[in-house]
Protein backbone atom coordinates (compact mmCIF):
# COMPACT_ATOMS: atom_id res chain seq x y z
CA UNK A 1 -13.84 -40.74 -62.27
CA UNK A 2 -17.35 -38.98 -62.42
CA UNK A 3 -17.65 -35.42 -61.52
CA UNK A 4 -19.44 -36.07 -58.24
CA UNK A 5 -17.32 -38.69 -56.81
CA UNK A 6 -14.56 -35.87 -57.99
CA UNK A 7 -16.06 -32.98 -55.87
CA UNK A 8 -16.69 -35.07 -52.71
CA UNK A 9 -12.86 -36.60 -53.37
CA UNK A 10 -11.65 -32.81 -53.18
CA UNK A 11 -14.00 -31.94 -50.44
CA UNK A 12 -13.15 -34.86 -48.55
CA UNK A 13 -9.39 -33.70 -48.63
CA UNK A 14 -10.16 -30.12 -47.76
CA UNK A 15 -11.79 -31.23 -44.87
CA UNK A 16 -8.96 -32.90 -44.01
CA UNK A 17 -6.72 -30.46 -44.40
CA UNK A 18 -8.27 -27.73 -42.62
CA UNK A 19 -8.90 -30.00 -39.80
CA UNK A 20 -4.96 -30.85 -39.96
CA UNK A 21 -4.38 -26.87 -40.24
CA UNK A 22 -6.60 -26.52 -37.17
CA UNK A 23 -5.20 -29.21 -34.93
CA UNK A 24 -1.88 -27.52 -35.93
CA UNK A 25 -2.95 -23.60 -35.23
CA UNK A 26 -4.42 -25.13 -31.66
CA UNK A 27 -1.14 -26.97 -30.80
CA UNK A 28 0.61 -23.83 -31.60
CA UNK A 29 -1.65 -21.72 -29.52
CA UNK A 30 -1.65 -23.80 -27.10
CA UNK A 31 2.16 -23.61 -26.78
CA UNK A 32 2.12 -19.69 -26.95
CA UNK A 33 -0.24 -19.92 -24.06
CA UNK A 34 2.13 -22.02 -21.77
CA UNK A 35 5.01 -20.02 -22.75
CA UNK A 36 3.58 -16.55 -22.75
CA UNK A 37 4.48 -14.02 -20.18
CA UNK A 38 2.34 -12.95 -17.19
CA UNK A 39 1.00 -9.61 -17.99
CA UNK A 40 1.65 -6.66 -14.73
CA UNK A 41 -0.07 -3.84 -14.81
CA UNK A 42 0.86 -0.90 -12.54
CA UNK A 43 -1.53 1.99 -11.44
CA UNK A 44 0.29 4.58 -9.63
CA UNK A 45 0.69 7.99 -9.77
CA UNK A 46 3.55 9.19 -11.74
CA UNK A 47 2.67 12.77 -11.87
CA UNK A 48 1.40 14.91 -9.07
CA UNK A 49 2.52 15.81 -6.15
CA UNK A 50 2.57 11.86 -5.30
CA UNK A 51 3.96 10.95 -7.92
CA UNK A 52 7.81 9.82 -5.31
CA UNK A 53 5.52 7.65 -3.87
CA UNK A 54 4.30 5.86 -7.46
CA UNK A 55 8.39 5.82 -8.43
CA UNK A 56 9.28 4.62 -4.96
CA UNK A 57 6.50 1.42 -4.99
CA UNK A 58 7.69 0.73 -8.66
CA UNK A 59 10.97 0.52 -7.63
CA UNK A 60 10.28 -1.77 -4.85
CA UNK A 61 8.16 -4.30 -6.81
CA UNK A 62 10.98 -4.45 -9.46
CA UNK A 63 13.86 -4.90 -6.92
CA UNK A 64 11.52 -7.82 -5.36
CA UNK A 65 11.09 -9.74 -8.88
CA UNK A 66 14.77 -9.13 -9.94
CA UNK A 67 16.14 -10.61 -7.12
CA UNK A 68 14.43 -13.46 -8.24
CA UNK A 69 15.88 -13.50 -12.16
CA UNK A 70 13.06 -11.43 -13.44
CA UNK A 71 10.41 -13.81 -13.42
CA UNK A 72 7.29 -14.89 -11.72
CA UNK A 73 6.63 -18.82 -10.84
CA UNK A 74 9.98 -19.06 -13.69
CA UNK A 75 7.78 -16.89 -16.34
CA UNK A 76 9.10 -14.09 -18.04
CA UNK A 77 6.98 -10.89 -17.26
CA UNK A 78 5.75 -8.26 -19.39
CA UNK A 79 5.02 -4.77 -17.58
CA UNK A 80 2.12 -2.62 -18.02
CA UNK A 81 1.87 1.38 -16.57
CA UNK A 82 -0.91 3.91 -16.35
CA UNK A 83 -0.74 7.09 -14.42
CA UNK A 84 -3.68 7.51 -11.84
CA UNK A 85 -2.98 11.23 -11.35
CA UNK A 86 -4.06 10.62 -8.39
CA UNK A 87 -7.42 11.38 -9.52
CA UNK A 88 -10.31 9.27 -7.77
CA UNK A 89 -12.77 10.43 -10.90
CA UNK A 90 -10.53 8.96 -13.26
CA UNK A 91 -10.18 5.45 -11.04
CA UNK A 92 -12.69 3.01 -12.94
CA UNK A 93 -11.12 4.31 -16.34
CA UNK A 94 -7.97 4.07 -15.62
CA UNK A 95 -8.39 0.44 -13.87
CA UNK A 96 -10.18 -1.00 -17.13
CA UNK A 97 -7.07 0.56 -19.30
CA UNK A 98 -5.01 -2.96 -18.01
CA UNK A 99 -7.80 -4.91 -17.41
CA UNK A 100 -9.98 -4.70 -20.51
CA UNK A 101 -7.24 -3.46 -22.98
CA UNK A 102 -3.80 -4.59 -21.63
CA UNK A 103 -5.61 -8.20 -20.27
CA UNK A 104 -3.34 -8.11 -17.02
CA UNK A 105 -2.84 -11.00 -15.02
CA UNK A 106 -2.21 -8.99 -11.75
CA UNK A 107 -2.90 -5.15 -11.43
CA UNK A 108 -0.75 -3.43 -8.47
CA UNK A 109 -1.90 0.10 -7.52
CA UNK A 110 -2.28 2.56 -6.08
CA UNK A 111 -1.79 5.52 -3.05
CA UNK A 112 -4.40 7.67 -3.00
CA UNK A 113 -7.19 6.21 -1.46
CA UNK A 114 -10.28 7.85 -3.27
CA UNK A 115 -8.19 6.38 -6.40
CA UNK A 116 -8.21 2.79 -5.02
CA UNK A 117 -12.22 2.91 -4.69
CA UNK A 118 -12.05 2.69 -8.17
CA UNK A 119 -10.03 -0.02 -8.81
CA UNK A 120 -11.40 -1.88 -5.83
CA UNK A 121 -14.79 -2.08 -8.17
CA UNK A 122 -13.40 -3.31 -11.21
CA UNK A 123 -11.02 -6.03 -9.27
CA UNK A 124 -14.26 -7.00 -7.94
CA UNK A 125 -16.17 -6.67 -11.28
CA UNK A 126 -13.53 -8.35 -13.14
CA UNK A 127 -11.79 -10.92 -10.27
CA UNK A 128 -8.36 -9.84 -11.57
CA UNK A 129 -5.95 -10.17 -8.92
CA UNK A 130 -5.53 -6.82 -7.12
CA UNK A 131 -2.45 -5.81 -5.07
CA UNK A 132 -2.56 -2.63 -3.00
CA UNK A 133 0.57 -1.22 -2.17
CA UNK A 134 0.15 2.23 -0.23
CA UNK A 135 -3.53 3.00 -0.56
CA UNK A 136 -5.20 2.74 3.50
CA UNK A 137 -8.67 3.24 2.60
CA UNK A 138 -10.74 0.70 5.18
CA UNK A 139 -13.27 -0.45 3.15
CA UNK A 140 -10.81 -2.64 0.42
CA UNK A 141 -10.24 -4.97 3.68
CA UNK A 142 -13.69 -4.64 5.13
CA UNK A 143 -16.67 -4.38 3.41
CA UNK A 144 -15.71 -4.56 0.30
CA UNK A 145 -12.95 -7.02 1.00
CA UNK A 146 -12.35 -9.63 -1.74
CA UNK A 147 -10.73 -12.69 -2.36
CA UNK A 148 -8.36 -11.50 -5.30
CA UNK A 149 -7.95 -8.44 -3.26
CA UNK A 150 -4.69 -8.12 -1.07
CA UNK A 151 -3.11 -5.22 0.87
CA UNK A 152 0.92 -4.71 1.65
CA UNK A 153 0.77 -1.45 3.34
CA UNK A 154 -1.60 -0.94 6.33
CA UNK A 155 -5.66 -0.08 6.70
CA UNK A 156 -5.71 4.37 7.80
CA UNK A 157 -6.32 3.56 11.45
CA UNK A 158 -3.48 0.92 12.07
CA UNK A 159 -0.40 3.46 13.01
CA UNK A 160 -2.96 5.69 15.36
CA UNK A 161 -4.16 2.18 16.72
CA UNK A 162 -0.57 2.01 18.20
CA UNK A 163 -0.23 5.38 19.31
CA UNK A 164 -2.87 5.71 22.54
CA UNK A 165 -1.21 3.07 24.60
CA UNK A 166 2.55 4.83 24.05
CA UNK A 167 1.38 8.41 24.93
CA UNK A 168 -0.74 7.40 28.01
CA UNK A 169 2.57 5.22 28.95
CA UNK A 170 4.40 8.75 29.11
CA UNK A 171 2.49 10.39 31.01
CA UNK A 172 -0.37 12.37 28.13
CA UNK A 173 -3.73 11.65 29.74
CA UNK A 174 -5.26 15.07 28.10
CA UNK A 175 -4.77 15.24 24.65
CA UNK A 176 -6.39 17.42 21.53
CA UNK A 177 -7.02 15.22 18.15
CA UNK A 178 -6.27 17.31 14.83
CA UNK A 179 -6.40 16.34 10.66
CA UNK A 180 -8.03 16.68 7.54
CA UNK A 181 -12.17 16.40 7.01
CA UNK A 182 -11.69 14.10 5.00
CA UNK A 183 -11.72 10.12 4.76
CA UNK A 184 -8.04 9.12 5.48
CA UNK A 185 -8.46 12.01 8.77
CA UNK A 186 -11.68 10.03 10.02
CA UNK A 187 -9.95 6.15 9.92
CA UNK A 188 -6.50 7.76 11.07
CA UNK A 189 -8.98 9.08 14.34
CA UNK A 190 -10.52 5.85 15.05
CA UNK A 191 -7.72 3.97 15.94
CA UNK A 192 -6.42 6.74 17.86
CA UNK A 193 -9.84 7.19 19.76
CA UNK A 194 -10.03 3.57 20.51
CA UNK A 195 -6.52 3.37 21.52
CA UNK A 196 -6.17 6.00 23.69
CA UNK A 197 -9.68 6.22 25.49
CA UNK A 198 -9.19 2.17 25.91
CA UNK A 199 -5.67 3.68 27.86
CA UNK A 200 -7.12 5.79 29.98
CA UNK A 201 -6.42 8.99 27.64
CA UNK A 202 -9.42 11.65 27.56
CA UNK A 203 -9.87 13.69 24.16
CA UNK A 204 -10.42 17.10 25.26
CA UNK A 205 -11.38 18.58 21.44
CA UNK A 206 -11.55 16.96 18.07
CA UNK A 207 -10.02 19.92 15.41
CA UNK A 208 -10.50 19.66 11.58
CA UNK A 209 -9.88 21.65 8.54
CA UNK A 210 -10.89 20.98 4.95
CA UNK A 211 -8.71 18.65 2.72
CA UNK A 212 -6.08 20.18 1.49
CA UNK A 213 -6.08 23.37 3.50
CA UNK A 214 -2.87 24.16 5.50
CA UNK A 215 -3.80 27.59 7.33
CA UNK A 216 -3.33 25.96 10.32
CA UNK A 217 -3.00 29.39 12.75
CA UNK A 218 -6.35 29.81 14.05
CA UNK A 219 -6.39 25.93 15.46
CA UNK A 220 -3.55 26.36 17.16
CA UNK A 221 -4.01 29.25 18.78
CA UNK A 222 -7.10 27.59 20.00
CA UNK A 223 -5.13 24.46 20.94
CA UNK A 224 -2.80 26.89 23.38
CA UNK A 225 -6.30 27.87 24.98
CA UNK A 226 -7.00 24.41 25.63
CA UNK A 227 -3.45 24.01 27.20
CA UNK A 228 -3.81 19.59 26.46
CA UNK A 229 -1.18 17.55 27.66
CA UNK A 230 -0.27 16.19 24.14
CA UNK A 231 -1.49 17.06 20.41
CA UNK A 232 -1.89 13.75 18.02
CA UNK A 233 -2.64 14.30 14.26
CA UNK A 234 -2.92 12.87 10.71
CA UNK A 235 -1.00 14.63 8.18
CA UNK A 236 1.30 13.99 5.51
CA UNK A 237 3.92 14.93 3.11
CA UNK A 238 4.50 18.83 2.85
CA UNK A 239 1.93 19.37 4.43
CA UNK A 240 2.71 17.55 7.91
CA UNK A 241 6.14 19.57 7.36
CA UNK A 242 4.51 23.21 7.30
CA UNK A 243 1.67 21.46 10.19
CA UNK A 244 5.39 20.99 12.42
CA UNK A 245 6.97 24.10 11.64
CA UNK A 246 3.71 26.25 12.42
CA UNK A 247 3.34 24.40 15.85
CA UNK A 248 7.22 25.28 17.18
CA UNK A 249 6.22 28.82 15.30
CA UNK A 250 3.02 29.23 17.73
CA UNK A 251 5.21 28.34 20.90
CA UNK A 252 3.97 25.34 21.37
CA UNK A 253 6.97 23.13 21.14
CA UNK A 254 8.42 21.87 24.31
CA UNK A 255 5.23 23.18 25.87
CA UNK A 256 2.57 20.49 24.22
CA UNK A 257 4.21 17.00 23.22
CA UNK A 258 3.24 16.80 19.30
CA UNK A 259 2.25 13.01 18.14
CA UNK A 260 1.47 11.95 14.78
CA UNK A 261 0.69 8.71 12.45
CA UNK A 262 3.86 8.10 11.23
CA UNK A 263 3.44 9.50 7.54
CA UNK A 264 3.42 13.28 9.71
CA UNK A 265 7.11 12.90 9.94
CA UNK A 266 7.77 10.62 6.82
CA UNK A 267 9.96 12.01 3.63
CA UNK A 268 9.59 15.57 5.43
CA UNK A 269 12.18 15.84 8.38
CA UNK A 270 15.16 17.97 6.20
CA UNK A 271 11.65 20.35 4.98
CA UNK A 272 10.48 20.61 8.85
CA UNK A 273 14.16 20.98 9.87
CA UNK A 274 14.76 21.46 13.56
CA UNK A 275 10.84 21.68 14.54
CA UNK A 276 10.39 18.37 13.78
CA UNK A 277 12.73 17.24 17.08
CA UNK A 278 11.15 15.45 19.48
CA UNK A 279 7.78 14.86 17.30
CA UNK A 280 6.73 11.25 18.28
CA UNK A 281 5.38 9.10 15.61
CA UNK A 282 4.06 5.40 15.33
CA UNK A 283 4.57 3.65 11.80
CA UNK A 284 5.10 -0.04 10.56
CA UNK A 285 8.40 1.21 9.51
CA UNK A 286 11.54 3.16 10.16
CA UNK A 287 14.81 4.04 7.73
CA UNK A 288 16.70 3.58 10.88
CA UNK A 289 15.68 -0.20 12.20
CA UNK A 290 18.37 -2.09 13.24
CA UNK A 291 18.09 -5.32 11.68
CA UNK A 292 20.63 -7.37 9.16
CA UNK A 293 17.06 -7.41 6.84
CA UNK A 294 16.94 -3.61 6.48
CA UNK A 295 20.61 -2.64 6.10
CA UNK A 296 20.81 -5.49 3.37
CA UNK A 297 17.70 -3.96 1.44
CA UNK A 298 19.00 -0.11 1.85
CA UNK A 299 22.31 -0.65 0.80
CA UNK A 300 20.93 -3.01 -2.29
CA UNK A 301 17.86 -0.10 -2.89
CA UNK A 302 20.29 2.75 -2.75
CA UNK A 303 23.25 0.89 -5.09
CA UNK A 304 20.70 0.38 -7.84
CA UNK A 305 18.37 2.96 -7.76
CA UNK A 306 20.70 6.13 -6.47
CA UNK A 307 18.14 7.06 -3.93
CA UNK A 308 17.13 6.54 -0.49
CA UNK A 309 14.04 3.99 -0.01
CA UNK A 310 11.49 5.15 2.25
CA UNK A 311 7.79 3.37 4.07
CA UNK A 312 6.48 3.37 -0.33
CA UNK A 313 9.99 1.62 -1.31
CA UNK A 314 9.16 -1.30 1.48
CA UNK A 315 5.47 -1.43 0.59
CA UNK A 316 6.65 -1.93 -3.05
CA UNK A 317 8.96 -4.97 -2.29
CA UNK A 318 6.88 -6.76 0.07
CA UNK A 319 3.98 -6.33 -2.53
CA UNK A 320 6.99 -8.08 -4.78
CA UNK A 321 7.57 -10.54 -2.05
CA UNK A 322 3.84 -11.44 -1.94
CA UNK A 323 3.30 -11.69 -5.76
CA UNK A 324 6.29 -14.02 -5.67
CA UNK A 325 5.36 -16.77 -2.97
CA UNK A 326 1.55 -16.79 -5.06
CA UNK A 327 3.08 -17.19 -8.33
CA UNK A 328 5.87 -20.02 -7.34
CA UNK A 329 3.08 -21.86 -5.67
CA UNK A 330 1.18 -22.34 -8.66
CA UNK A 331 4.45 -22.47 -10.92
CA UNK A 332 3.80 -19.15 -12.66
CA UNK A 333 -0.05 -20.33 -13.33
CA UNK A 334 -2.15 -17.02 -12.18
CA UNK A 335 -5.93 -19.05 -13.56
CA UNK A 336 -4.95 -21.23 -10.46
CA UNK A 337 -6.77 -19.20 -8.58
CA UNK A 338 -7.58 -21.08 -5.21
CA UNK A 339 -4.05 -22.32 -4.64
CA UNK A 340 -2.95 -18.83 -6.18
CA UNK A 341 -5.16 -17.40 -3.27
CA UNK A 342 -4.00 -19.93 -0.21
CA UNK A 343 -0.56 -19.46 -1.14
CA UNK A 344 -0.84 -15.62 -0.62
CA UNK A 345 -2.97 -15.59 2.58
CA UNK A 346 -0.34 -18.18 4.02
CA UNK A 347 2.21 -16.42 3.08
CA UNK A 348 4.75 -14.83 5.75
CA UNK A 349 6.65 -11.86 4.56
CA UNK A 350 10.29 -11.26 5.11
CA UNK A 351 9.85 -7.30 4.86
CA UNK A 352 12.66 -4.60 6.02
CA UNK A 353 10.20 -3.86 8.11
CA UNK A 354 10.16 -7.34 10.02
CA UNK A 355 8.49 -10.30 9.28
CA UNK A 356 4.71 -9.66 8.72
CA UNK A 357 1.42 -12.56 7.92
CA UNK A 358 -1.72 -11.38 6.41
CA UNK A 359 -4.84 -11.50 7.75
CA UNK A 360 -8.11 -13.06 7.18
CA UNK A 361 -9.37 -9.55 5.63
CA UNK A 362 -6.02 -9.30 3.07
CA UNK A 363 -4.49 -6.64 5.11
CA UNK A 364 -0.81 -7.19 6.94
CA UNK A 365 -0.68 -8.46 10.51
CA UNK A 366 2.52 -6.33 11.54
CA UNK A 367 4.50 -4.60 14.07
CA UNK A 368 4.03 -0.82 14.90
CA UNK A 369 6.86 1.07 15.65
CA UNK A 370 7.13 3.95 18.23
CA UNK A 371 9.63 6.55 16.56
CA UNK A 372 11.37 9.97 17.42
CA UNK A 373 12.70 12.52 15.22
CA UNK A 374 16.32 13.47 15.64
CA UNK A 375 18.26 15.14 13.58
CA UNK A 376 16.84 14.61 10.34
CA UNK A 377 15.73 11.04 10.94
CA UNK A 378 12.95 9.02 12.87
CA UNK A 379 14.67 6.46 15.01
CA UNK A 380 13.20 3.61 16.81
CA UNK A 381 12.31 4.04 20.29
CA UNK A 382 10.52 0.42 20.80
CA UNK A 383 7.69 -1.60 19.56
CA UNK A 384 4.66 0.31 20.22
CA UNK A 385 2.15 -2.29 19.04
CA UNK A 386 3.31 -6.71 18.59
CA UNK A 387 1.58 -8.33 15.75
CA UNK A 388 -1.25 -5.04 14.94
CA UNK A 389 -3.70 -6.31 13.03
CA UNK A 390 -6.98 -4.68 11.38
CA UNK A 391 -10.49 -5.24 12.67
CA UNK A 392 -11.17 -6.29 9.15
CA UNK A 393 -14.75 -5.15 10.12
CA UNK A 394 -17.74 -6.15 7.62
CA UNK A 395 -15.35 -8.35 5.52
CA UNK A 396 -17.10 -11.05 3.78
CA UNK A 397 -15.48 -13.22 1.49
CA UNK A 398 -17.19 -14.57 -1.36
C-alpha cells in the first residue's frame, strides 16, 4: 500500500467516524431536548414589605401544578427564583437574570407595578412567555399588550369600575375621591370616575398625598368640611389599615360611609380592628365566598401550606391553572407558540374566585364582588359587577 493511498485510507475512516460520532452526539441531543424539563422562572418579591404577597403567589402556582403530578403538558419542571425587591430600577436586570442566564421557558412575576414595566420590556424584547400574577399596571394589557403576555389578577381600575354603580344604588350621590399620587392611585380613580359619574354620582373633591405618605389628618379634616355623602379610596396593605383607623379616629365613621378598592380592606382587618366595620369594598375575590370551589381550595391551601390564602394565593393558582391548559394543549411543547397562545386565550378558568375567560387584551373577564367588613372578615354582600372586563384600551397585538 503506498503512503498516499494510506493517508486518504485513514482520512477516509476519520471522516467516517466523526460523522458517526456526530450523528450519535445529535441523536443524543436531540433526546435530551425532548426529555428535558420546562424551565419556570419566578420574579416576585421575597423581601420587602411585599414580600406575603411573592410567598402567597408562589404558593398558589405550586399548589396549581401539584395537583396535576408536578408537571406541565406531562414534563417534569425545573424552578427558577429571583427577588424583585420590589424595586422598579432593578426590573430589566432582574427580568434578563431568567431569561438570558436561566433560559426560562415561562417567567411568572410580579406585584409591584413599576416592577412589571420592566419585565413587560424584556417579555416583549425577548417573546418569552410572560405571566402576571398580581401586578395591575394598565399599560401590560393596553398599549403595550403582547401576545406572550397574559394577566391573572385584574388591570388598577377594574375593582373601582364596580364600585360607582353599588354606592349610587345605596343612596351616595355626593362623594369625595382619596389615594396615592401615584400610578396605581390614578387607574384605581378612573374606573371609579367612570363608574360613578356614569351612575349619577357627583365627585365633590379629588384628595391626594404623595406615595407612600400616611399623614392622613389634614385630608380628613378637610373631608369633614366637605360633609360628602360617601368617601371612596385606593389604598393598601398597612397602610389602608392606619387610612381606616384614622377615619373612625377623626369622627367620621358612621357619619361618612367609607368605600374602597378591595385591597383597602385586604390582609388588614385584625390591624384595623373594629374601624374597619362597615367599610364597603369591591374585589374579584372574597375569603368568605360561598361556593364548593373555594372551601375545597382553602381547606387544601391551609392543610399544606399552614396558612390562610388570601386575593395573591388565588391569583397564584389561577396563573397555575392558566399555565396548565397552555402547556397540555401543546403536550408540554412551550416553542408551539400559536397553539400555546390560542389555548391560553380560550381558556376558561375554574378559580376560587368563580369561573373567569380572558380577554382579547390578556387580562381576566371576571366577576366583581361587593363586600363588607365584619368582624375581622370581608363577606359577600352580592355581585357588584357580572363578567367586568378591561377596556383593553390601545392594545395592539402583533
Amino acid at each position: 500500500m503506498t503512503t498516499s493511498t494510506s493517508r486518504r485510507l485513514v482520512l477516509t475512516r476519520s471522516a467516517a467516524l466523526v460523522g458517526a460520532a456526530s450523528s450519535s452526539l445529535l441523536l443524543t441531543e436531540l433526546a435530551q431536548a425532548q426529555s428535558s424539563k420546562i424551565r419556570v422562572g419566578l420574579m416576585l418579591p421575597y423581601s420587602g414589605a411585599f414580600a406575603p404577597l411573592g410567598v402567597a403567589i408562589e404558593n398558589g402556582v405550586r399548589m396549581a401544578i401539584n395537583e396535576q403530578g408536578g408537571k406541565l403538558g406531562g414534563r417534569e419542571i425545573e424552578w427558577f427564583k429571583v427577588d424583585d425587591e420590589s424595586d422598579p430600577s432593578k426590573g430589566i436586570e432582574n427580568a434578563n437574570k431568567l431569561v438570558q442566564r436561566d433560559k426560562v421557558d415561562v417567567l411568572i412575576g410580579t406585584v409591584h407595578s413599576g416592577v412589571q414595566m420592566g419585565i413587560q420590556k424584556v417579555a416583549r424584547d425577548s417573546g418569552v412567555l410572560s405571566l402576571i400574577p398580581n401586578a395591575g399596571v394598565h399599560a401590560a394589557t393596553r398599549s403595550l399588550c403582547a401576545p406572550n403576555v397574559f394577566r391573572t389578577s385584574f388591570s388598577n381600575s377594574q375593582p373601582t369600575l364596580a364600585l360607582g354603580q353599588a354606592m349610587v344604588a345605596k343612596g351616595h350621590k355626593k362623594a369625595v375621591w382619596i389615594t396615592w399620587k401615584y400610578a396605581a392611585g390614578d387607574e384605581a380613580f378612573e374606573g371609579f370616575k367612570e363608574s360613578y359619574t356614569k351612575a349619577g354620582g357627583t365627585i365633590v373633591k379629588e384628595l391626594g398625598l404623595p406615595f407612600p405618605n400616611v399623614e392622613f389628618q389634614a385630608l380628613l379634616t378637610e373631608i369633614a368640611a366637605l360633609k360628602p355623602d360617601a368617601v371612596a379610596c385606593f389604598f393598601a396593605g398597612p397602610s389602608g389599615a392606619k387610612f381606616i383607623k384614622d377615619f373612625a379616629a377623626a369622627g367620621l365613621k358612621g357619619k361618612i360611609a367609607l368605600y374602597g378598592s378591595g385591597f383597602l380592606t385586604e390582609g388588614v382587618l385584625e390591624a384595623a380592628g373594629p374601624a374597619a366595620d362597615g367599610v364597603m369594598t369591591t374585589l374579584h375575590y372574597s375569603d368568605s365566598l360561598e361556593t364548593p370551589r373555594n372551601k375545597a381550595f382553602r381547606l387544601e391551601y391551609a392543610k399544606t401550606f399552614k396558612m390562610q390564602p388570601d386575593v395573591y394565593a388565588v391569583q397564584g393558582y389561577d396563573t397555575g391553572l392558566l399555565l396548565i391548559q397552555g402547556a397540555n394543549a401543546v403536550k408540554g411543547d412551550l416553542s408551539k407558540k400559536p397553539e400555546l397562545y390560542k389555548a391560553m386565550e380560550g381558556a376558561v378558568i375554574d378559580s376560587p374566585r368563580g369561573k373567569w375567560t380572558m380577554s382579547k387584551s390578556h387580562n381576566p373577564v371576571q366577576d366583581i364582588y361587593l363586600r363588607v367588613a365584619e368582624k375581622g372578615e370581608n363577606k359577600v354582600i352580592g355581585v357588584a359587577s357580572k363578567a367586568l372586563a378591561d377596556s383593553g384600551a390601545g392594545c395592539r397585538m402583533g
